[in-house]
C-alpha atoms as a PDB file:
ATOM      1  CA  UNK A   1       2.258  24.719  55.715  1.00  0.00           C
ATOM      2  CA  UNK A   2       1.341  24.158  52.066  1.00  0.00           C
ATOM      3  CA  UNK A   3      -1.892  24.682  50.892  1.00  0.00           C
ATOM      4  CA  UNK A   4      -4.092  21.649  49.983  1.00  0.00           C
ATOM      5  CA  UNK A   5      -4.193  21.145  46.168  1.00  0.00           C
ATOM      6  CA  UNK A   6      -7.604  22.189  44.614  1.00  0.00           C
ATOM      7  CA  UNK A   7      -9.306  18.893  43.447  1.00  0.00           C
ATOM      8  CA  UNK A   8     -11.602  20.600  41.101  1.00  0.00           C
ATOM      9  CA  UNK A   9      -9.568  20.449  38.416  1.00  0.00           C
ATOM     10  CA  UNK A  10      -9.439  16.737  38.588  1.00  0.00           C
ATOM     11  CA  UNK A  11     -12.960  16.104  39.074  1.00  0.00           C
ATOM     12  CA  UNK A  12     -13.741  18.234  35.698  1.00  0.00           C
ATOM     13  CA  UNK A  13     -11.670  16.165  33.888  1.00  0.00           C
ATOM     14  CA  UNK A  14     -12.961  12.984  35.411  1.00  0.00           C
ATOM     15  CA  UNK A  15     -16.247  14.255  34.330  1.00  0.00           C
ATOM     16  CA  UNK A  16     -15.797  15.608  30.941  1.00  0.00           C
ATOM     17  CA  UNK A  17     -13.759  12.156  29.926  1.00  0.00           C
ATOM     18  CA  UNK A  18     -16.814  10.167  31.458  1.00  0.00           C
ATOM     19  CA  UNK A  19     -19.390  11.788  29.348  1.00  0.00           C
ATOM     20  CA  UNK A  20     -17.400  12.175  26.595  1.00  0.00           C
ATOM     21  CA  UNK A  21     -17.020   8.846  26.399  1.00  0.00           C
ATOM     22  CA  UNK A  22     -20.768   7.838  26.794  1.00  0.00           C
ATOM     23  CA  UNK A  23     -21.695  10.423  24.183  1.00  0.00           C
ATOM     24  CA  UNK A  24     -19.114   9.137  21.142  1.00  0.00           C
ATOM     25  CA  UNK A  25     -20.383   5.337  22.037  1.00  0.00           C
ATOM     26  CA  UNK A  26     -23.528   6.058  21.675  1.00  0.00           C
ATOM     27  CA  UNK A  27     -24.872   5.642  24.884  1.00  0.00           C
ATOM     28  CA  UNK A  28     -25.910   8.784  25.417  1.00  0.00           C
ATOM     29  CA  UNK A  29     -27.956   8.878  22.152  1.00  0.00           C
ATOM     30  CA  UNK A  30     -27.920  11.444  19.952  1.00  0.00           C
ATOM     31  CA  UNK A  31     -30.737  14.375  20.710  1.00  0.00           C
ATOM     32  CA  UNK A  32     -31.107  12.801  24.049  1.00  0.00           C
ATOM     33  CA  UNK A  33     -32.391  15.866  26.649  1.00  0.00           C
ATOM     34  CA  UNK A  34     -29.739  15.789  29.618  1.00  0.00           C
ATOM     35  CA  UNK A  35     -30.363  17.214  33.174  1.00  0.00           C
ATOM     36  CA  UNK A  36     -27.190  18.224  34.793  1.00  0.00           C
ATOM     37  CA  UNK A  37     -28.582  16.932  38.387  1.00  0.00           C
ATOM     38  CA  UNK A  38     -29.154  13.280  36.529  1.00  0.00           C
ATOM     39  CA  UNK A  39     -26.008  13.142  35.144  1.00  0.00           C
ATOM     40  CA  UNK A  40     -23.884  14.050  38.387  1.00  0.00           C
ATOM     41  CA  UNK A  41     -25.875  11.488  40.371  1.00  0.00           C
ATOM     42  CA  UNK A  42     -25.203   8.739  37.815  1.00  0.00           C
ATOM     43  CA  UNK A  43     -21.535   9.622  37.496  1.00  0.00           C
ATOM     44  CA  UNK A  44     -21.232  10.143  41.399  1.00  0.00           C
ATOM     45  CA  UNK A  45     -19.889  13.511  41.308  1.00  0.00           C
ATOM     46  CA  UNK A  46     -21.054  17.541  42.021  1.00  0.00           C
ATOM     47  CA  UNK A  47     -22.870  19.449  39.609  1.00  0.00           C
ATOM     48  CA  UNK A  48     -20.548  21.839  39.340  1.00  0.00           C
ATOM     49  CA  UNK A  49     -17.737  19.295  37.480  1.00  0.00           C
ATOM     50  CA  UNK A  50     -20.485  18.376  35.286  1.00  0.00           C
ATOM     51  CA  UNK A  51     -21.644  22.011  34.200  1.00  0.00           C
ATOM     52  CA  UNK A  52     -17.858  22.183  33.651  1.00  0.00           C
ATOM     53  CA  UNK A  53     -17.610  19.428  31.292  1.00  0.00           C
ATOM     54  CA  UNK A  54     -20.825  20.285  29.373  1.00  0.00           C
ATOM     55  CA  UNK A  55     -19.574  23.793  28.826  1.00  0.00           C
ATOM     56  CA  UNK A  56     -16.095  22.130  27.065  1.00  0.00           C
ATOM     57  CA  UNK A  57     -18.059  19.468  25.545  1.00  0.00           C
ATOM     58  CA  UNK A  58     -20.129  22.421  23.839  1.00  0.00           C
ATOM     59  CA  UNK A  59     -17.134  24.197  22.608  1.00  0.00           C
ATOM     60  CA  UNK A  60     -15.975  20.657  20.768  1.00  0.00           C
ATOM     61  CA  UNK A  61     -19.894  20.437  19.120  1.00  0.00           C
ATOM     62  CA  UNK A  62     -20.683  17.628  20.810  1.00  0.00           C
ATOM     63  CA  UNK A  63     -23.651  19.002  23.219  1.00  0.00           C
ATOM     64  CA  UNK A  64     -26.360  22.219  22.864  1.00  0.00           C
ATOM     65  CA  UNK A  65     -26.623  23.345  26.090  1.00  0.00           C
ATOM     66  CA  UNK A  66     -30.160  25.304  26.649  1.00  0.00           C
ATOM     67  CA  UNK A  67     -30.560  27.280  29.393  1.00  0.00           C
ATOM     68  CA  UNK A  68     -33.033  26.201  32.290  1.00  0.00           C
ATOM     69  CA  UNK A  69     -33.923  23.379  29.673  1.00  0.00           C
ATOM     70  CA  UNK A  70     -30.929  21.094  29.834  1.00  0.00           C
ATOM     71  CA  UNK A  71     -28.216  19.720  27.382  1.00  0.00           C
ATOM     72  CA  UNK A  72     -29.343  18.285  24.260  1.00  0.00           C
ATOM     73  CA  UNK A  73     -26.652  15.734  22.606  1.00  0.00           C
ATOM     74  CA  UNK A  74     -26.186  16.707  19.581  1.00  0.00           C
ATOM     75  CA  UNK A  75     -27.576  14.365  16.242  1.00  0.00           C
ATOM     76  CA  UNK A  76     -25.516  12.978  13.571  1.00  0.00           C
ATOM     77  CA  UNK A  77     -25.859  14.583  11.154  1.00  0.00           C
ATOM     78  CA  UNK A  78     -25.363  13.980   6.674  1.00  0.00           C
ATOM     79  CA  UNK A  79     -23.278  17.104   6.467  1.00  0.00           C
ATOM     80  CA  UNK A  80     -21.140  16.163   9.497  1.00  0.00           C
ATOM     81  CA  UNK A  81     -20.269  12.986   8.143  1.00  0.00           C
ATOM     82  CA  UNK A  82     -19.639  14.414   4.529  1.00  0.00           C
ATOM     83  CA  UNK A  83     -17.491  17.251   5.629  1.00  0.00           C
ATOM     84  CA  UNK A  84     -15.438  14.542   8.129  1.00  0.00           C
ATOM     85  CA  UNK A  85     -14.891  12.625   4.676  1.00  0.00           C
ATOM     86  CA  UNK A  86     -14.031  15.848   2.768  1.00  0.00           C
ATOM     87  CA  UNK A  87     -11.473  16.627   4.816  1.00  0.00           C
ATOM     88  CA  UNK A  88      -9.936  13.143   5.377  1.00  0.00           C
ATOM     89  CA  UNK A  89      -9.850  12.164   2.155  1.00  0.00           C
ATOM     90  CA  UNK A  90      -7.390  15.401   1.604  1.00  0.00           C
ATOM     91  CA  UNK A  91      -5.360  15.194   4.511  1.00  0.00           C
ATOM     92  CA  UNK A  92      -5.048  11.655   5.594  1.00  0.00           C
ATOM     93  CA  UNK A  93      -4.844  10.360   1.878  1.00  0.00           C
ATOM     94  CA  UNK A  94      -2.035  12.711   1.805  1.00  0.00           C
ATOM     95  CA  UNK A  95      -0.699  11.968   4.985  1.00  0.00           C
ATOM     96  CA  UNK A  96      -0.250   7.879   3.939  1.00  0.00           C
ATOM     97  CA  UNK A  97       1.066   9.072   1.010  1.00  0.00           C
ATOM     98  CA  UNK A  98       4.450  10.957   3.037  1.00  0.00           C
ATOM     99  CA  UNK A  99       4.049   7.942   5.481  1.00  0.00           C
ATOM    100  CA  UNK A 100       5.054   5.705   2.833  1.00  0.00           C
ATOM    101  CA  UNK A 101       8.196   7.891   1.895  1.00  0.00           C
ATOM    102  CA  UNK A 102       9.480   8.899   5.711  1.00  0.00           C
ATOM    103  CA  UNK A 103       8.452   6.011   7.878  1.00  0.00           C
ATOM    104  CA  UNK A 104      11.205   4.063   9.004  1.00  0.00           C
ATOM    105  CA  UNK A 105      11.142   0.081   9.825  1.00  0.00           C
ATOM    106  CA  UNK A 106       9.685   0.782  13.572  1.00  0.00           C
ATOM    107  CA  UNK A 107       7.444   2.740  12.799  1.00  0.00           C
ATOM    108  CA  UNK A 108       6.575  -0.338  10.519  1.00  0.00           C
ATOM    109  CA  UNK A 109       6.897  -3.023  13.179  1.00  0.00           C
ATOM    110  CA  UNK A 110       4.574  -0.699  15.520  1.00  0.00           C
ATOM    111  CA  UNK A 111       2.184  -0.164  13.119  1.00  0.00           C
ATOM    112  CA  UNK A 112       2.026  -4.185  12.138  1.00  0.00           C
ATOM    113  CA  UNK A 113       1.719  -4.672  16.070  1.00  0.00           C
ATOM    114  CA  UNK A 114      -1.562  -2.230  16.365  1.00  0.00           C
ATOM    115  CA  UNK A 115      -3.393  -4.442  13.019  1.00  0.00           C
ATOM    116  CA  UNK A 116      -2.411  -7.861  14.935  1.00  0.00           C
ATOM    117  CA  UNK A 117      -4.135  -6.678  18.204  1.00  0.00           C
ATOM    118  CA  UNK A 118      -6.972  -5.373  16.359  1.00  0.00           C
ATOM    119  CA  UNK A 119      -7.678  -8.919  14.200  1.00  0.00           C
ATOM    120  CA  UNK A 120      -7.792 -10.529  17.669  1.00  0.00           C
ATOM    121  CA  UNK A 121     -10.766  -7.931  18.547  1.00  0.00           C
ATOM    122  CA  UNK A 122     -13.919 -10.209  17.189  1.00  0.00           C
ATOM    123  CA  UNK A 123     -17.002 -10.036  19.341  1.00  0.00           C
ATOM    124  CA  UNK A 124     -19.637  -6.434  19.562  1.00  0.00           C
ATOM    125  CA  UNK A 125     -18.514  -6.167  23.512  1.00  0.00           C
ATOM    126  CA  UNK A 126     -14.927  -5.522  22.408  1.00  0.00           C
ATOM    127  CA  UNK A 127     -16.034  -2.740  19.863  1.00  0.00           C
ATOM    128  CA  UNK A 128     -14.548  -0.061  22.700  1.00  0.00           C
ATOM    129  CA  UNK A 129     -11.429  -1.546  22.440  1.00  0.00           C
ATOM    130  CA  UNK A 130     -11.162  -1.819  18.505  1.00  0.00           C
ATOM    131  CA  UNK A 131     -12.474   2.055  18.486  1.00  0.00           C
ATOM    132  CA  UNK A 132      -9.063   2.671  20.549  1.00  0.00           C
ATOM    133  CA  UNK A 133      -6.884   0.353  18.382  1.00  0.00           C
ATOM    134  CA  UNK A 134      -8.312   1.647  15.445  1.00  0.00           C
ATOM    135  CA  UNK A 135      -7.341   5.701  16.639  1.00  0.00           C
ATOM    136  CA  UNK A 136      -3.943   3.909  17.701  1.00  0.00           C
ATOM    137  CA  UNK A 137      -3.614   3.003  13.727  1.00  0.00           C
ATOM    138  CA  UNK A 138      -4.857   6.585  12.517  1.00  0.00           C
ATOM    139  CA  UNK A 139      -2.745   8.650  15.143  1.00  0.00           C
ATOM    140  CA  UNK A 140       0.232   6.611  14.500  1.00  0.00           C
ATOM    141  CA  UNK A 141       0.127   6.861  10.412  1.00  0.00           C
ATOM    142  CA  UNK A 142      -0.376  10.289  10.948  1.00  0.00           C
ATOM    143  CA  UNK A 143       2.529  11.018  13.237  1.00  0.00           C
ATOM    144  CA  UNK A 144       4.780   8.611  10.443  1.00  0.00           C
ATOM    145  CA  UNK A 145       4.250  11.232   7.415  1.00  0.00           C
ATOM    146  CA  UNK A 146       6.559  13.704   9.860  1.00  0.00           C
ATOM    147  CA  UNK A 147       4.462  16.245   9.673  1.00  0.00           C
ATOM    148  CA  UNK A 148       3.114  17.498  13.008  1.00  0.00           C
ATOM    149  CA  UNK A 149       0.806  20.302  11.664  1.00  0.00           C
ATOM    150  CA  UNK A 150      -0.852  17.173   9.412  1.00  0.00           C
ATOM    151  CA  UNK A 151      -0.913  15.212  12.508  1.00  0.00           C
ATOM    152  CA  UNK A 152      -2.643  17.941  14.394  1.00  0.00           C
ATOM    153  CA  UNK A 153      -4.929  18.347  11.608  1.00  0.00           C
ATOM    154  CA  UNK A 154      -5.830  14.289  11.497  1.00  0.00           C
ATOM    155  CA  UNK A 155      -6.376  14.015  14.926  1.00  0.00           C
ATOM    156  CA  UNK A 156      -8.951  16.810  14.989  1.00  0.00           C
ATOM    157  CA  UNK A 157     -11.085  14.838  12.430  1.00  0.00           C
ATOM    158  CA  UNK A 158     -10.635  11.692  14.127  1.00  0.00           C
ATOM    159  CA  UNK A 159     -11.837  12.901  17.143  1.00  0.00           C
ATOM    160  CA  UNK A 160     -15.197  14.442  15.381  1.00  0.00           C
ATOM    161  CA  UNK A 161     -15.428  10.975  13.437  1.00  0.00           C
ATOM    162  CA  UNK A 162     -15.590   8.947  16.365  1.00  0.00           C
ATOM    163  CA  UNK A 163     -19.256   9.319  16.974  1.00  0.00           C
ATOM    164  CA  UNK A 164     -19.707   8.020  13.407  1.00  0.00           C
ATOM    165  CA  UNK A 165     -17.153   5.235  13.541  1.00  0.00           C
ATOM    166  CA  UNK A 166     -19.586   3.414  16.646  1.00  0.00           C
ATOM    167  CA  UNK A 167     -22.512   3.419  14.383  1.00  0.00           C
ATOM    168  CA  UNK A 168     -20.557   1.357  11.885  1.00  0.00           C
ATOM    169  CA  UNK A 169     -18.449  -0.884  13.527  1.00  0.00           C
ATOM    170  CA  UNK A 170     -21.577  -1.985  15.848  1.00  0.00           C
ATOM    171  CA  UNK A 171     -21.578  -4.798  13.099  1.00  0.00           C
ATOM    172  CA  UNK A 172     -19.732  -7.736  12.298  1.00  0.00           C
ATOM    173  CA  UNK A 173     -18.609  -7.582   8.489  1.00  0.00           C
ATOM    174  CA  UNK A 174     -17.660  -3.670   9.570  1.00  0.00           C
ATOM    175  CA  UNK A 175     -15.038  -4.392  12.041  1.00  0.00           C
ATOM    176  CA  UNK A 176     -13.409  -7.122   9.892  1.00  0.00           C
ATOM    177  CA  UNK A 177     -13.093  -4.739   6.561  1.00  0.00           C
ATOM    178  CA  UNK A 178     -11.691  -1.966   9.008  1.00  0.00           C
ATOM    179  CA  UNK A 179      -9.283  -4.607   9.516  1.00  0.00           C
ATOM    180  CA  UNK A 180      -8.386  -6.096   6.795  1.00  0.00           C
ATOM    181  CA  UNK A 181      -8.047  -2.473   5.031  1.00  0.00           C
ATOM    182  CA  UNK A 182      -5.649  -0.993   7.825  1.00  0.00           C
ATOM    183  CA  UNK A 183      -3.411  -4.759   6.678  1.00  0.00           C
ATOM    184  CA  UNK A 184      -3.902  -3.220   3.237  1.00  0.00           C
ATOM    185  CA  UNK A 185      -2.661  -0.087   3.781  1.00  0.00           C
ATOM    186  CA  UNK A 186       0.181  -0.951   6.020  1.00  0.00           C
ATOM    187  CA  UNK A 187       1.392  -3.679   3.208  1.00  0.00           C
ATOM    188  CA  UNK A 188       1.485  -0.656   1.240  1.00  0.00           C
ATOM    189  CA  UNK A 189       3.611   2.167   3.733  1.00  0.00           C
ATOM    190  CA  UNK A 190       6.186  -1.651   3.797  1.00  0.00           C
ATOM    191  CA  UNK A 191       7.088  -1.604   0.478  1.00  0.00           C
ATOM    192  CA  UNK A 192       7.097   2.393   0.068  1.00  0.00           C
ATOM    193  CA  UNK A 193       4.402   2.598  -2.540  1.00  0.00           C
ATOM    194  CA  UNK A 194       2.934   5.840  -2.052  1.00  0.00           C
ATOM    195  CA  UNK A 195       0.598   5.439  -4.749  1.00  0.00           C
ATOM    196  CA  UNK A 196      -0.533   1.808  -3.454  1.00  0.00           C
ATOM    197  CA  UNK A 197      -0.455   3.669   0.275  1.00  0.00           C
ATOM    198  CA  UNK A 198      -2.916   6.455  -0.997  1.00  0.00           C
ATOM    199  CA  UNK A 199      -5.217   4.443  -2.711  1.00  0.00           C
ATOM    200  CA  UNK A 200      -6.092   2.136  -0.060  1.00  0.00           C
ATOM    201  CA  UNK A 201      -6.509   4.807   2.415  1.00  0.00           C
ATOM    202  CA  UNK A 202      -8.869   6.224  -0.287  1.00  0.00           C
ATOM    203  CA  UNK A 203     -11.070   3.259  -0.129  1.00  0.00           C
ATOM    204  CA  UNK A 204     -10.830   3.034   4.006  1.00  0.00           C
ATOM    205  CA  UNK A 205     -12.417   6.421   4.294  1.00  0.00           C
ATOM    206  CA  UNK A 206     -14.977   5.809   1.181  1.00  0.00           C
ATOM    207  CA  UNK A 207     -15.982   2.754   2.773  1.00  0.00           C
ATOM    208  CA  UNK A 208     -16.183   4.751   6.125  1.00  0.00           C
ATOM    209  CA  UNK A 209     -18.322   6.764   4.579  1.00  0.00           C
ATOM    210  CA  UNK A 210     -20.459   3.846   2.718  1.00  0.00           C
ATOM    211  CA  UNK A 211     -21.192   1.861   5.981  1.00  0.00           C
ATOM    212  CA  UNK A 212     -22.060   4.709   7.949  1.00  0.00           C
ATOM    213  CA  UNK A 213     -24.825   5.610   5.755  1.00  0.00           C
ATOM    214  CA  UNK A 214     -25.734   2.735   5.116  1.00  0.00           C
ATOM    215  CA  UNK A 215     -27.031   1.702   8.705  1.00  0.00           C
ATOM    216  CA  UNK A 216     -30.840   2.174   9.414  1.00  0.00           C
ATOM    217  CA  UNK A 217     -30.088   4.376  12.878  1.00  0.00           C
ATOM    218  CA  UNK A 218     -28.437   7.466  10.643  1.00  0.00           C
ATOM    219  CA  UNK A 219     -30.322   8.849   8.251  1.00  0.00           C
END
């Protein structure tokens, strides 16, 4: 006979994707103190899958964990956000830029289908869902310049901007300029104007930037 599969494994990723995900929406607030015992009785699950997923949400930055004191989440902080920006406005500016020159028509027609879905995407309850249609239009730009180191590159930032991206699309003008400039950029990768592609992903990342510090919970 077999032996049984281990179902640690699964439970440690069920755990780490849980708390992951309440940490870059915000619900686990940033600098909120964390006991382990807390967290595995509101998730349902051991202690041991959630010391698991604290120790890889460490590694990624997101957590402090202090010994016999708990896990502190870590704050947003100015430089963060400013180094996210740095980096984006090199790589992904770059990256629409190639998009514009190597994409081919589906690429075009599944981009076009990702800023339809997300105009439909109006009220604050759906924000979840326009933070995943919104990495949809990011990873799939990224993956259309045909560069997979690039790619790699973008979807390292985008996962360390996603923390940021919840505190400004919690409002209503926010959500329908992220819009409106992912149309603008994609009318740009259509008619394979690099120039036109790069400048309006310019502006989506300044005005990332803008609205972020802009709103009166990050300072």
């Amino acid at each position: 006979m077999s032996p049984r599969p281990d179902p640690t494994p699964s439970l440690q990723e069920e755990a780490y994707r849980e708390i992951r995900s309440q940490i870059i929406s915000c619900r686990f607030h940033p600098g909120a103190r964390l006991r382990e015992a807390d967290v595995a009785e509101r998730l349902g699950l051991g202690r041991t899958p959630v010391r698991q997923a604290f120790d890889r949400l460490r590694v990624e930055g997101l957590v402090l964990v202090h010994p016999r004191r708990g896990v502190e989440i870590r704050d947003l902080e100015q430089r963060d956000l400013l180094e996210i920006v740095e980096a984006r406005l090199i790589n992904e500016v770059h990256a629409a830029g190639l998009a514009a020159l190597r994409a081919t028509q589906a690429d075009f027609v599944a981009l076009e289908d990702i800023v339809l879905r997300s105009a439909a995407v109006t009220t604050v309850s759906e924000t979840p869902l326009l933070m995943q249609l919104d990495r949809a239009f990011h990873e799939k730009l990224a993956d259309m310049s045909g560069n997979a180191v690039l790619a790699g590159i973008l979807r390292n930032l985008q996962d360390r901007a996603i923390r940021f991206w919840f505190i400004a699309a919690g409002q209503q003008p926010q959500r329908q300029s992220v819009v409106a400039q992912h149309a603008d950029i994609l009318a740009a990768l259509a008619h394979r104007d690099r120039t036109a592609a790069e400048a309006a992903m310019n502006r989506h990342i300044e005005d990332f930037r803008s609205s972020v510090q802009h709103q009166p919970d990050f300072s």
